[in-house]
C-alpha atoms as a PDB file:
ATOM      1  CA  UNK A   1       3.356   9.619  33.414  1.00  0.00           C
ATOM      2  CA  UNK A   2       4.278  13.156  32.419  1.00  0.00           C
ATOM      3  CA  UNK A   3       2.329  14.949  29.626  1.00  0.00           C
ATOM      4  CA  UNK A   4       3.981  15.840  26.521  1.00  0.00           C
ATOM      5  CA  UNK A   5       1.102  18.128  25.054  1.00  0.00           C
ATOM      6  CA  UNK A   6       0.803  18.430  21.196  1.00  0.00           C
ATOM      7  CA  UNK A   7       3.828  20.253  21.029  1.00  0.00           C
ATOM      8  CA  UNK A   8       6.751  18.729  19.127  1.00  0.00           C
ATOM      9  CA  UNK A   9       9.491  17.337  21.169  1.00  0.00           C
ATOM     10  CA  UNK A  10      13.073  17.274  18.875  1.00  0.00           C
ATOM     11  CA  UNK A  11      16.179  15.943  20.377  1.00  0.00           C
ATOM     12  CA  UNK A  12      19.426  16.599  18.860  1.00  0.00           C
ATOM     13  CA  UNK A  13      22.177  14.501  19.929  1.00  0.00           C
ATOM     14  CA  UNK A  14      25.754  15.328  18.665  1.00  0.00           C
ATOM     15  CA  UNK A  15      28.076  12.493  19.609  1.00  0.00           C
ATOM     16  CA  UNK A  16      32.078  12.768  18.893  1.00  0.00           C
ATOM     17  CA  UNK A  17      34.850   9.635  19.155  1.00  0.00           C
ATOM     18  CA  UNK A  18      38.174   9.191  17.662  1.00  0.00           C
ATOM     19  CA  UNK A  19      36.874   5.769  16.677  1.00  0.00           C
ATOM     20  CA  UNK A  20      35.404   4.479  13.606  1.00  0.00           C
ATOM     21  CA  UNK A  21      31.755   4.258  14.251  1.00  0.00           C
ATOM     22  CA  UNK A  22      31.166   1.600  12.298  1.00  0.00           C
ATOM     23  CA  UNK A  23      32.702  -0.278  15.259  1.00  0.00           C
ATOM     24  CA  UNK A  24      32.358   1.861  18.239  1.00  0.00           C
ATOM     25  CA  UNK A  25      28.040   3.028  17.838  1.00  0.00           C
ATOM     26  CA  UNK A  26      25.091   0.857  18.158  1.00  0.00           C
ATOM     27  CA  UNK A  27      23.426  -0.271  14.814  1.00  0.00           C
ATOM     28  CA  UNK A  28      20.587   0.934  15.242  1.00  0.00           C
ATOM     29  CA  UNK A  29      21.625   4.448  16.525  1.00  0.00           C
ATOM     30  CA  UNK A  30      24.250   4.968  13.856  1.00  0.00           C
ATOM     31  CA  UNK A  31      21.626   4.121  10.904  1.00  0.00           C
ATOM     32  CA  UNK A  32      19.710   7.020  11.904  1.00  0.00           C
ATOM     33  CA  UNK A  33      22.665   9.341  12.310  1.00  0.00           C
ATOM     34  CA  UNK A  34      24.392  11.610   9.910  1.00  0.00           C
ATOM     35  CA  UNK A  35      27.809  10.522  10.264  1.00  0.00           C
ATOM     36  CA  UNK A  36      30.591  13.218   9.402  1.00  0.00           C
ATOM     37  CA  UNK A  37      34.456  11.921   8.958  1.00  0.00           C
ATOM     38  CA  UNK A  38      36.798  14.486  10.503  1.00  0.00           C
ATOM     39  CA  UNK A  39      40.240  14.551   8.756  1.00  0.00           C
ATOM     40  CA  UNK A  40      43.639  14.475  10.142  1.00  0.00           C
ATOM     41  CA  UNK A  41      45.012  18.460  11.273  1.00  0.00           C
ATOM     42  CA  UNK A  42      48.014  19.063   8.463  1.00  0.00           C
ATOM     43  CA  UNK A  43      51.564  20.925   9.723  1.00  0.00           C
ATOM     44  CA  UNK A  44      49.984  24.326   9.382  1.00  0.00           C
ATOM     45  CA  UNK A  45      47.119  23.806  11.435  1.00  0.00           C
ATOM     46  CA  UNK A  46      48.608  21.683  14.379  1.00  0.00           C
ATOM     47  CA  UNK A  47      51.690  24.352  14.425  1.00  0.00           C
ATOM     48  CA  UNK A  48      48.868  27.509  14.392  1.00  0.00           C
ATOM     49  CA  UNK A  49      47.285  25.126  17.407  1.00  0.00           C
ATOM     50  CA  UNK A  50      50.646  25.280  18.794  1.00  0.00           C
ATOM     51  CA  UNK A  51      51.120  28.747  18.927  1.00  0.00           C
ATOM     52  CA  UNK A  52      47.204  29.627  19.857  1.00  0.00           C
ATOM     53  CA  UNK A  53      47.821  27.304  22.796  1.00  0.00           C
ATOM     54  CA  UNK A  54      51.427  29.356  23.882  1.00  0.00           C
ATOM     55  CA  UNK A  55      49.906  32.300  23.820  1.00  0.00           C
ATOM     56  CA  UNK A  56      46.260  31.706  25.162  1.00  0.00           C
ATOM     57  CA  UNK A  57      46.853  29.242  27.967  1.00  0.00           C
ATOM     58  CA  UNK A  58      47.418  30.680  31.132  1.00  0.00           C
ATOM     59  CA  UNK A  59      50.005  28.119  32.222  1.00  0.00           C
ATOM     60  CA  UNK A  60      52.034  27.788  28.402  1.00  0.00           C
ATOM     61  CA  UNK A  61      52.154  31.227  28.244  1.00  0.00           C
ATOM     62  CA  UNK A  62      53.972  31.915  31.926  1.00  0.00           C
ATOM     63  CA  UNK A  63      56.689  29.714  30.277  1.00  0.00           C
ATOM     64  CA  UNK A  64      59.766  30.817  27.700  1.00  0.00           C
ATOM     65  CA  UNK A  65      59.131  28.143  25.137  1.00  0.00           C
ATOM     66  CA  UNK A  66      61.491  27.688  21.793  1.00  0.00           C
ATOM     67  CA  UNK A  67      60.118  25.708  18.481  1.00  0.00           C
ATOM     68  CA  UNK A  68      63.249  24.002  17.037  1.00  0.00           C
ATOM     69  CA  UNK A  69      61.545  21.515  15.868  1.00  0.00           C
ATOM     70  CA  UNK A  70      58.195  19.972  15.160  1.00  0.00           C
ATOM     71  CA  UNK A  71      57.755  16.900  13.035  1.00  0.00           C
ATOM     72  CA  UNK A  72      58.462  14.586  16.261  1.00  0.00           C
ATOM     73  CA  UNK A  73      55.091  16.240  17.494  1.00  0.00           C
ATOM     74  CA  UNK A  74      52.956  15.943  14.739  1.00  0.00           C
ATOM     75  CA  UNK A  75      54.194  13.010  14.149  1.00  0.00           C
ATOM     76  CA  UNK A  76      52.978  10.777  17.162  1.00  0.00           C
ATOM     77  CA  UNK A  77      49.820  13.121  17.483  1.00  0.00           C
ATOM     78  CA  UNK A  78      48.663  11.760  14.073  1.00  0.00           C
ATOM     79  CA  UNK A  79      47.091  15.024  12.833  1.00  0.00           C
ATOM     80  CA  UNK A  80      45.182  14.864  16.191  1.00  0.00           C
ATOM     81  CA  UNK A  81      44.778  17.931  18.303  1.00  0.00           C
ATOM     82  CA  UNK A  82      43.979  16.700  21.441  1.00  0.00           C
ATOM     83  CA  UNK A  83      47.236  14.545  21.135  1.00  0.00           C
ATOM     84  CA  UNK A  84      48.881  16.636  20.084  1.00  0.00           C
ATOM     85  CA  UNK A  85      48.177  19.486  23.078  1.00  0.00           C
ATOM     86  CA  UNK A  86      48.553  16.367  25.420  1.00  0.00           C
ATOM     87  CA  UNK A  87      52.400  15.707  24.500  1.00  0.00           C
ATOM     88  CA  UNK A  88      53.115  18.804  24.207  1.00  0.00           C
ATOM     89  CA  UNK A  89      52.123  19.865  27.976  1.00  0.00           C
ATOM     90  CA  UNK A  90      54.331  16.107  28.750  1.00  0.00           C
ATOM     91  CA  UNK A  91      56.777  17.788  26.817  1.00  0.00           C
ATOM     92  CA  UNK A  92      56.463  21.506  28.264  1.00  0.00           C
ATOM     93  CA  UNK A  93      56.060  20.013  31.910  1.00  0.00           C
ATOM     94  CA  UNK A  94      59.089  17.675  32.013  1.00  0.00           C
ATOM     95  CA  UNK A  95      61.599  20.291  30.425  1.00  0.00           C
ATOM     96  CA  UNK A  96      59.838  23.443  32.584  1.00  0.00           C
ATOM     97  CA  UNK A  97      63.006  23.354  34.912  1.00  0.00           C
ATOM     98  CA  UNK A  98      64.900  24.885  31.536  1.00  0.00           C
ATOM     99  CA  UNK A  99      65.261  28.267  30.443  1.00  0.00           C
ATOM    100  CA  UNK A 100      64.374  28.445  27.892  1.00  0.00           C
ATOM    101  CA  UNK A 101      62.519  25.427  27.029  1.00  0.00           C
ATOM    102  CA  UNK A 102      63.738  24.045  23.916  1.00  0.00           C
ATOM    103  CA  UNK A 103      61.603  21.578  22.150  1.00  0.00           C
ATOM    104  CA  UNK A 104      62.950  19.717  19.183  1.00  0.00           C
ATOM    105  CA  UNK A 105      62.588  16.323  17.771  1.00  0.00           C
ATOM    106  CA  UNK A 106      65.370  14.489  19.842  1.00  0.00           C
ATOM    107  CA  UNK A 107      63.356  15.478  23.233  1.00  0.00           C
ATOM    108  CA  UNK A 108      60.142  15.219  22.434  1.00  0.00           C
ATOM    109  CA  UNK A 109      60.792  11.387  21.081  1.00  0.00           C
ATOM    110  CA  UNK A 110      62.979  10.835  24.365  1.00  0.00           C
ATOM    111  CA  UNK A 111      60.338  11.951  26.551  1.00  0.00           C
ATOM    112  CA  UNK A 112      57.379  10.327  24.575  1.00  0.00           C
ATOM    113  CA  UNK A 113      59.226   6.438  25.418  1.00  0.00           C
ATOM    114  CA  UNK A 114      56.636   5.064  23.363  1.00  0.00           C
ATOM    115  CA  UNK A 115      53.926   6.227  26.209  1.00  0.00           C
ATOM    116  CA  UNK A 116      52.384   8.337  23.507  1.00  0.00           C
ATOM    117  CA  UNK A 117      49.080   5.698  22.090  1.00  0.00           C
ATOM    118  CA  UNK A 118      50.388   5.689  18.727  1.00  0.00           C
ATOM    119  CA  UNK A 119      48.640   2.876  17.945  1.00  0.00           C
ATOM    120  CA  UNK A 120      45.178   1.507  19.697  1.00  0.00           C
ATOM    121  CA  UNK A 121      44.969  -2.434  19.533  1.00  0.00           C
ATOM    122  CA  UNK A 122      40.910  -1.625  20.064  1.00  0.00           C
ATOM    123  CA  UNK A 123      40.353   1.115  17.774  1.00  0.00           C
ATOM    124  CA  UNK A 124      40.185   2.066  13.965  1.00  0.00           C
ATOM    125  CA  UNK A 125      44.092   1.813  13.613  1.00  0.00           C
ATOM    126  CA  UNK A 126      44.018  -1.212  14.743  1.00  0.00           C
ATOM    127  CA  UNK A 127      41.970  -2.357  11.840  1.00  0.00           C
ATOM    128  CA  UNK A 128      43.947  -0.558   9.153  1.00  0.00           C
ATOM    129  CA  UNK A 129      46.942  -1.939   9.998  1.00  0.00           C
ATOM    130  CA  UNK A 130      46.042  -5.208  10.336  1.00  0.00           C
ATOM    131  CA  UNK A 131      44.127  -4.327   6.582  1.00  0.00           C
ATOM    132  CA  UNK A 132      47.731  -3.197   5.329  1.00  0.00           C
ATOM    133  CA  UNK A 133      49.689  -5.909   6.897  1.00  0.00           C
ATOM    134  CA  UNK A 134      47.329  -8.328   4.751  1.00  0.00           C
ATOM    135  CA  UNK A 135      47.561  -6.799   1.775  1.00  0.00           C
ATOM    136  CA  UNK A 136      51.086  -6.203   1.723  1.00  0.00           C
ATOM    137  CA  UNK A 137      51.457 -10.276   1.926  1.00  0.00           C
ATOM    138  CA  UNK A 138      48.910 -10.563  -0.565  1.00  0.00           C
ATOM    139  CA  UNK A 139      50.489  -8.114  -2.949  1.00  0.00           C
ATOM    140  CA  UNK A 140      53.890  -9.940  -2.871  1.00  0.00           C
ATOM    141  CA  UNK A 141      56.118  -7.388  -0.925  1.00  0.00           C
ATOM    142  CA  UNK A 142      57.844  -8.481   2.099  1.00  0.00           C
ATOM    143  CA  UNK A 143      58.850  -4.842   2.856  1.00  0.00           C
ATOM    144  CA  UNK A 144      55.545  -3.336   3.278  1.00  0.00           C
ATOM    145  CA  UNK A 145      54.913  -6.636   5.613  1.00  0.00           C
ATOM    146  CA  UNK A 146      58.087  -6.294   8.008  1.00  0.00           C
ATOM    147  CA  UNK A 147      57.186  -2.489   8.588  1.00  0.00           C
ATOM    148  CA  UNK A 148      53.351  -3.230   8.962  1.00  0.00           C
ATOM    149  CA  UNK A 149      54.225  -5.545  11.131  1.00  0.00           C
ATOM    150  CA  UNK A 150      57.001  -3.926  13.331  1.00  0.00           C
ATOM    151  CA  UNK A 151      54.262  -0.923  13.704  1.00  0.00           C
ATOM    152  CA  UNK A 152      51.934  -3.775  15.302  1.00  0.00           C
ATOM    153  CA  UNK A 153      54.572  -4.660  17.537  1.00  0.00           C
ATOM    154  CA  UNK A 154      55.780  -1.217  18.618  1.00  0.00           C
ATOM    155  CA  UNK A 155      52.182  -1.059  19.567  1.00  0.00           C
ATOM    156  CA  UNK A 156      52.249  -3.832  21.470  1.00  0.00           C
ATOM    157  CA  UNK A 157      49.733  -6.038  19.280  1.00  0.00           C
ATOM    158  CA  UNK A 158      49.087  -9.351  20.607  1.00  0.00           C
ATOM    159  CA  UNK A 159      51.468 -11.454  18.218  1.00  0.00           C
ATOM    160  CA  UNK A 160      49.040 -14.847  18.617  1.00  0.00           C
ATOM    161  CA  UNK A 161      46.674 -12.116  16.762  1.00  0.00           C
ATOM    162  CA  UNK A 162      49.161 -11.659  13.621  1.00  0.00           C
ATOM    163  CA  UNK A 163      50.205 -15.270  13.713  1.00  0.00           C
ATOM    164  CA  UNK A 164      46.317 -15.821  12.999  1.00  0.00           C
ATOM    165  CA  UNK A 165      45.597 -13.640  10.354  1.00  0.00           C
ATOM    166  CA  UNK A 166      48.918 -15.311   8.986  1.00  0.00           C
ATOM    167  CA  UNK A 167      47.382 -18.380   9.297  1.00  0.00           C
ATOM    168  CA  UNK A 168      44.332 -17.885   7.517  1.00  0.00           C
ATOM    169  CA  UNK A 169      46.332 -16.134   4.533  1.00  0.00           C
ATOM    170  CA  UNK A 170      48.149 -18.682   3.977  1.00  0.00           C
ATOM    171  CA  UNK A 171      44.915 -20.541   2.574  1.00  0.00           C
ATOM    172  CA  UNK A 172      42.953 -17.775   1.817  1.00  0.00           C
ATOM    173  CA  UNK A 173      45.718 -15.806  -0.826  1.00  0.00           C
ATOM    174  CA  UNK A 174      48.256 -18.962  -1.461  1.00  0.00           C
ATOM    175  CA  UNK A 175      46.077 -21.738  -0.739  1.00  0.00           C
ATOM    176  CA  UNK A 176      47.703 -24.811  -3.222  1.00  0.00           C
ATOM    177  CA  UNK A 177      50.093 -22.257  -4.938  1.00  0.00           C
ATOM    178  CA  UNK A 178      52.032 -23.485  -1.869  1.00  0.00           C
ATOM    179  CA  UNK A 179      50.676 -26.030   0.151  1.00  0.00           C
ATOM    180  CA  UNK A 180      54.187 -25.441   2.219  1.00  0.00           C
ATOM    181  CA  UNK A 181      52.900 -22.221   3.273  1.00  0.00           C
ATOM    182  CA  UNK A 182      49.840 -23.193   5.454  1.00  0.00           C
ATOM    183  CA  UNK A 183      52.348 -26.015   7.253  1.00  0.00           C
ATOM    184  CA  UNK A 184      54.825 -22.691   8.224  1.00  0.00           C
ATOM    185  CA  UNK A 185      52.626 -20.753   9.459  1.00  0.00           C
ATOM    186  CA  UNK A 186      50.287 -23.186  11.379  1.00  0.00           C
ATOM    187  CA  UNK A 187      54.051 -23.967  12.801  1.00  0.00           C
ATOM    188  CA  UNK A 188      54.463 -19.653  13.493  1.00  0.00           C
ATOM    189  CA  UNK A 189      51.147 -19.521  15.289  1.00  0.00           C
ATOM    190  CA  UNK A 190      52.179 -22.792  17.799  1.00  0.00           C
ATOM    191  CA  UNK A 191      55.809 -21.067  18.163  1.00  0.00           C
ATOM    192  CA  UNK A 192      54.780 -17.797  19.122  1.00  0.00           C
ATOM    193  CA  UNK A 193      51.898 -19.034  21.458  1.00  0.00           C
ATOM    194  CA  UNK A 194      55.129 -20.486  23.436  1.00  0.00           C
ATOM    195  CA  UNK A 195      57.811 -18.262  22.685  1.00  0.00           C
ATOM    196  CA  UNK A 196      55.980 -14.759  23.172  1.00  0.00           C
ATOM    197  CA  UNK A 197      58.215 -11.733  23.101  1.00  0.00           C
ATOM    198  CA  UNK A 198      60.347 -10.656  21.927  1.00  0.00           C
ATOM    199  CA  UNK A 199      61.417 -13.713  20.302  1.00  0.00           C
ATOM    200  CA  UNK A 200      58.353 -14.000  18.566  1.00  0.00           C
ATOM    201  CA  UNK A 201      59.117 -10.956  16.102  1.00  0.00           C
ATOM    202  CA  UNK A 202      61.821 -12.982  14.306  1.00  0.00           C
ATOM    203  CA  UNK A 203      59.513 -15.769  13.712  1.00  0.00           C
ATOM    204  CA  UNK A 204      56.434 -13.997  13.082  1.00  0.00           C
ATOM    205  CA  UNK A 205      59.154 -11.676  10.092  1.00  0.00           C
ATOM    206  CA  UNK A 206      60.206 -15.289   8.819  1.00  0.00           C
ATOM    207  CA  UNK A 207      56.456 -16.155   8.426  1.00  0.00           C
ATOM    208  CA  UNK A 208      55.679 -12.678   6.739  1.00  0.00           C
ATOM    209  CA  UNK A 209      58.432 -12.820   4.639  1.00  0.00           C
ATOM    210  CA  UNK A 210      57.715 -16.252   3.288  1.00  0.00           C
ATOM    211  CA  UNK A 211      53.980 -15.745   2.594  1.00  0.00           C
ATOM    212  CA  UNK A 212      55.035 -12.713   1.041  1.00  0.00           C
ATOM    213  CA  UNK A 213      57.400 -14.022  -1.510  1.00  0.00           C
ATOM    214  CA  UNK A 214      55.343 -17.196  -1.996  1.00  0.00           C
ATOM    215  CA  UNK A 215      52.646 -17.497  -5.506  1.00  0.00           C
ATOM    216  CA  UNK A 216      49.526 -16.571  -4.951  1.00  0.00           C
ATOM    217  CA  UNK A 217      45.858 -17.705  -5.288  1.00  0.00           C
ATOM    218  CA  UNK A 218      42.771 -17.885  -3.820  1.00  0.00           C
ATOM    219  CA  UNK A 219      41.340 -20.566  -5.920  1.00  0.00           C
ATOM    220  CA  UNK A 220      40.329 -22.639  -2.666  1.00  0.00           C
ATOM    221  CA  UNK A 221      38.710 -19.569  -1.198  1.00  0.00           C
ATOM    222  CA  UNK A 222      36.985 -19.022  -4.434  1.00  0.00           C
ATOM    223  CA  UNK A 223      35.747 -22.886  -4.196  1.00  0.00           C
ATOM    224  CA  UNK A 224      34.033 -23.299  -0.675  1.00  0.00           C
ATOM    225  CA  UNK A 225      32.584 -19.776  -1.674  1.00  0.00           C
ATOM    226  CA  UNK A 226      30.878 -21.255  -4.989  1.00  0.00           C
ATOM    227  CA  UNK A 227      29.994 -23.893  -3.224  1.00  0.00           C
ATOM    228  CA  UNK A 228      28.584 -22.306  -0.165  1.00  0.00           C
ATOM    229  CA  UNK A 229      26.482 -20.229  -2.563  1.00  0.00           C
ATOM    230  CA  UNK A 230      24.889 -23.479  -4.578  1.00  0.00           C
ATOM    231  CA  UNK A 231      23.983 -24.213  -1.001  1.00  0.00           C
ATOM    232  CA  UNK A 232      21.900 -21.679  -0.087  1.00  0.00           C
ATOM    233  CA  UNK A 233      20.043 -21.692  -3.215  1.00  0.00           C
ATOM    234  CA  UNK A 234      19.410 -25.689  -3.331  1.00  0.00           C
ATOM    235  CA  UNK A 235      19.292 -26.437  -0.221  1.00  0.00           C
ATOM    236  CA  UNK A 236      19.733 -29.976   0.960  1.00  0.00           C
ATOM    237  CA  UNK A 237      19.649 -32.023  -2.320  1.00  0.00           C
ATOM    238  CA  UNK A 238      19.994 -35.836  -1.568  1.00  0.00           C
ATOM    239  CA  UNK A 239      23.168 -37.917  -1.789  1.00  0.00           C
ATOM    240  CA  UNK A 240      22.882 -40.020  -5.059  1.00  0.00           C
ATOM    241  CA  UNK A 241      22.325 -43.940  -4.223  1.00  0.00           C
ATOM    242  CA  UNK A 242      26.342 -45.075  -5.508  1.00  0.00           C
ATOM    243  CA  UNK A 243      28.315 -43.250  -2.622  1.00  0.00           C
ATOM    244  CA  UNK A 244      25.749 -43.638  -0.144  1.00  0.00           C
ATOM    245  CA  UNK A 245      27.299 -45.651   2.967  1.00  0.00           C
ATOM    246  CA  UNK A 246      25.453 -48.740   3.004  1.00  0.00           C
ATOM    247  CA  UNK A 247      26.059 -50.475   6.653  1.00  0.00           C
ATOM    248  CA  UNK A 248      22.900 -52.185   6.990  1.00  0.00           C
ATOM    249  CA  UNK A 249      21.595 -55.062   4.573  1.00  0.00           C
ATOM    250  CA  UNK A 250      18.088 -53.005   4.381  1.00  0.00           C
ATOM    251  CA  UNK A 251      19.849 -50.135   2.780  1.00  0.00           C
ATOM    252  CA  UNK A 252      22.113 -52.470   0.637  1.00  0.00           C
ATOM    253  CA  UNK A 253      18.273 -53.330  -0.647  1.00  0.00           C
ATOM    254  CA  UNK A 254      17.141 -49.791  -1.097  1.00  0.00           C
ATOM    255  CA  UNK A 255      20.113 -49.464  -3.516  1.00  0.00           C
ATOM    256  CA  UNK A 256      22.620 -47.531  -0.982  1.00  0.00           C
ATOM    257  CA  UNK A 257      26.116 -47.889  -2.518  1.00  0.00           C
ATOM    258  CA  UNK A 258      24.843 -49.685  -5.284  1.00  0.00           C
ATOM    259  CA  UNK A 259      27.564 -49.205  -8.603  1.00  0.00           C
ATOM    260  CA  UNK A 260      29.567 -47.466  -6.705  1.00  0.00           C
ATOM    261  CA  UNK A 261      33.083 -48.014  -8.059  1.00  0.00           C
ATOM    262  CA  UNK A 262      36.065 -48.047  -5.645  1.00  0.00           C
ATOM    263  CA  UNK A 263      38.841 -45.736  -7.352  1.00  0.00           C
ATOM    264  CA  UNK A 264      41.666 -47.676  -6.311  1.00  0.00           C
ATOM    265  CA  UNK A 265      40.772 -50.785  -7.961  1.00  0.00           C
ATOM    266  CA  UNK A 266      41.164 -49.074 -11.079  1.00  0.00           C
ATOM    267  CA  UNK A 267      44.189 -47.845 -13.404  1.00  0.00           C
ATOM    268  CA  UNK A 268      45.588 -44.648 -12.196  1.00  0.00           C
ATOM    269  CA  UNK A 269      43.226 -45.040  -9.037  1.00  0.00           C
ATOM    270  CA  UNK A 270      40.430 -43.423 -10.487  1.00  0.00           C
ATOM    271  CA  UNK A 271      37.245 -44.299 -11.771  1.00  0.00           C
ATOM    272  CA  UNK A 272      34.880 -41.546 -13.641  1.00  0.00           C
ATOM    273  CA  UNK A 273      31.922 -41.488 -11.383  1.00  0.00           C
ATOM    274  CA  UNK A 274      28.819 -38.489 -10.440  1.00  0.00           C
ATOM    275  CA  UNK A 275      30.145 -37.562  -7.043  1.00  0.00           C
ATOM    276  CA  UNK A 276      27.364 -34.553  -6.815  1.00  0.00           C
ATOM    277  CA  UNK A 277      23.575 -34.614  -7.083  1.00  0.00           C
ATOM    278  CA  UNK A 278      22.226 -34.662  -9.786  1.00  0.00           C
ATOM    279  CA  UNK A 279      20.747 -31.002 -10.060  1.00  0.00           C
ATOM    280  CA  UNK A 280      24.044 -30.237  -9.796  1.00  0.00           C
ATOM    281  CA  UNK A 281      25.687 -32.515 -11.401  1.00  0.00           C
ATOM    282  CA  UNK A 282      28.932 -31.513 -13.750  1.00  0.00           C
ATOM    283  CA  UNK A 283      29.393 -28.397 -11.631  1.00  0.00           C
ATOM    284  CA  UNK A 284      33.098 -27.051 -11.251  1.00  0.00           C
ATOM    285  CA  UNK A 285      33.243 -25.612  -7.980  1.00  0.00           C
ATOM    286  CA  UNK A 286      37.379 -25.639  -7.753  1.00  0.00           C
ATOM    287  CA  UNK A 287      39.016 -23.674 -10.760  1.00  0.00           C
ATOM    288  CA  UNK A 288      43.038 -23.781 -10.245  1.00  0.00           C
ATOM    289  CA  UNK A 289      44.966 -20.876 -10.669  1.00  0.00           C
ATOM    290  CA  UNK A 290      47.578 -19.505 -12.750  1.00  0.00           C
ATOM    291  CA  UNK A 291      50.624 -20.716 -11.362  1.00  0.00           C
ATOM    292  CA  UNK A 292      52.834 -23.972 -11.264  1.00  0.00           C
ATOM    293  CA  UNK A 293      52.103 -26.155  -8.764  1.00  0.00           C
ATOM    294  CA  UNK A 294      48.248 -25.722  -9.449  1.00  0.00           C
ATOM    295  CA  UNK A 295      48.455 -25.832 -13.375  1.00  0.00           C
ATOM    296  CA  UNK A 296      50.242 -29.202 -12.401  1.00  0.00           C
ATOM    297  CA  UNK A 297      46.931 -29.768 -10.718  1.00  0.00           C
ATOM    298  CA  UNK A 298      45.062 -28.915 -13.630  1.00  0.00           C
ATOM    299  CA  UNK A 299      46.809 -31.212 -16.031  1.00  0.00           C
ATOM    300  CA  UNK A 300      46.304 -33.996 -13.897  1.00  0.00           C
ATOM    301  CA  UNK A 301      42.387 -33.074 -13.056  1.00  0.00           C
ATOM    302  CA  UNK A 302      42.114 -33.019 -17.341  1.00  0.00           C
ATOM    303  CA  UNK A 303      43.611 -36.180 -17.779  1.00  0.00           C
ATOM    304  CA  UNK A 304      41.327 -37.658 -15.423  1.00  0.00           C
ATOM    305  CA  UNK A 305      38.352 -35.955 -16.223  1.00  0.00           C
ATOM    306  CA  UNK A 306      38.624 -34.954 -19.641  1.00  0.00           C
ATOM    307  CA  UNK A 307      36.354 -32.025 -20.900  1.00  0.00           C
ATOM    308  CA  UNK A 308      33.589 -32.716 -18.073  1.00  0.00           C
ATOM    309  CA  UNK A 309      34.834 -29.869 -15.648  1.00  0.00           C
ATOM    310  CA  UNK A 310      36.350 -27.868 -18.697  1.00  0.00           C
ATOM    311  CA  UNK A 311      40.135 -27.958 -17.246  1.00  0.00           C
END
C-alpha cells in the first residue's frame, strides 16, 4: 500500500453536463459538490461566438461566409454554444460548394430536418416539458397543452408516456369534477398503445383538449394524502367489532360483525354507522371541491351525515 506521508492530499474535481444534476450525478457525490447553473448564451453572445469562430478557425475562416440571418441558429442551439458551433459547421459544410455561402433562416431549418436534438427525451428538457404540458391542463388552457404537446412529439416523445401522465391527471387535477374524464383518457392511453404514430397525435390533442377544458379539483388527491398521513402517525389501529367480517361462528362469538347495520335495508340505503376506529373516529378525510358535480356530492354527503363530517 503506498504511503501518503502527513502531507495533505486535496482533490479538486470539476465536472460539466448539459443535464440537470439533480438527475444525471450520484447522491452522494452531488451533496458534497458546489453546484453552479450555467445560463442560456443570449443573441449577442452566440452571434460574437459566431464571428470569433469565422475568424479564428482555421477551416471557417478559408471559407466566404454571409450572415443573412440568425434566429434559425440560435434558435435550435437553445442558447447553447456547443450546438450552436455544431449546426453551424452542418450548415457551413453542406452549403461549402457556394460562393459565397449564404446562411439564413430558410437553409439552416432545411438542412437541420429536425436532426438538430432539440429536445432530449432523457434529459432536463424532457422534464420541463412534460412539467409544462401538466400544468397547462391543470391551469385550464388547451393552447398551452396542444403546443406542449406537439413540442413532445416533434421530439419524438414516446406518446404511451403522455397518454400516462394524462391518465393520472385526470384523477389527480379533475378527479370527481368529472368522473368522464378518467374513462377518456384511460380510453387515450389503450388507443395510442395500438394506434402509435402518427395517428396517435389526434387522439392524444382530443385527450389534452378535454382535460383541459374540463373543472378542476384535486379533492381525491387531497384525500388518500390525509389519509396516508393519519397512517403513518397511527399506525395499524384495529377494525372496530360491527364491520368486521365474521365467517366463522367463533368470531360471530368474539363479537365480529356484531350491530353492524346493512345500509340497504334502510331508507335511502344508508344507515349512520362508525366506519373508522375509534381514535379516529369522525375524521373527514374527503373534502369536495368547489364545483358542480362535487357540491352535488356534498349536498348529498350532508343530508346523510348531517353536521358529523362538517359538509
Amino acid at each position: 500500500m503506498p504511503c501518503w506521508g502527513s502531507r495533505k492530499r486535496i482533490i479538486t474535481l470539476i465536472g460539466a453536463t448539459t443535464e440537470n444534476p439533480s438527475f444525471e450525478v450520484n447522491a452522494a457525490l452531488l451533496s458534497r459538490s458546489q453546484v453552479y447553473v450555467l445560463k442560456p448564451l443570449g443573441p449577442e453572445e452566440l452571434l460574437k461566438l459566431l464571428q470569433l469562430a469565422m475568424q479564428k478557425d482555421e477551416w471557417l475562416a478559408s471559407k466566404t461566409i454571409e450572415l443573412q440571418e440568425t434566429e434559425a441558429l440560435f434558435n435550435i442551439s437553445g442558447g447553447d454554444a456547443r450546438k450552436l458551433l455544431n449546426l453551424f459547421e452542418l450548415v457551413v459544410d453542406t452549403l461549402q460548394e457556394e460562393s459565397p455561402i449564404v446562411i439564413n433562416n430558410e437553409k439552416v431549418m432545411d438542412i437541420a430536418q429536425q436532426r438538430v436534438a432539440i429536445y432530449d427525451k432523457s434529459g432536463e428538457q424532457h422534464y420541463d416539458i412534460i412539467s409544462a404540458f401538466i400544468k397547462s391542463i391543470r391551469g385550464s388552457d388547451p393552447n398551452g397543452a396542444v403546443y406542449w404537446l406537439a413540442r413532445m412529439l416533434a421530439g419524438g416523445e414516446d406518446v404511451k408516456f403522455i397518454a400516462r401522465r394524462l391518465l393520472i391527471l385526470a384523477s389527480e387535477d379533475i378527479g370527481n369534477a368529472n368522473p368522464n374524464a378518467l374513462l377518456l383518457a384511460n380510453n387515450c392511453f389503450q388507443a395510442v398503445s395500438v394506434i402509435g404514430n402518427p395517428e396517435s397525435r389526434i387522439i392524444l390533442s382530443q385527450c389534452a383538449t378535454y382535460l383541459a377544458s374540463s373543472p378542476k379539483s384535486n379533492a381525491s388527491y387531497m384525500a388518500i394524502g390525509a389519509a396516508q398521513s393519519v397512517v403513518a402517525q397511527t399506525g395499524d389501529l384495529p377494525v372496530p367489532l360491527h364491520i368486521r367480517n365474521a365467517p366463522t361462528k367463533l368470531m360471530k362469538q368474539q363479537g365480529y360483525g356484531k350491530g353492524y347495520r346493512y345500509s340497504h335495508d334502510f331508507e335511502n340505503n344508508f344507515s349512520e354507522q362508525e366506519y373508522l376506529p375509534d381514535a379516529i373516529a369522525g375524521t373527514r378525510f374527503y373534502n369536495p371541491g368547489k364545483n358542480a358535480r362535487e357540491d352535488e356530492l356534498r349536498r348529498y354527503l350532508k343530508a346523510l351525515w348531517k353536521e358529523k363530517y362538517n359538509y
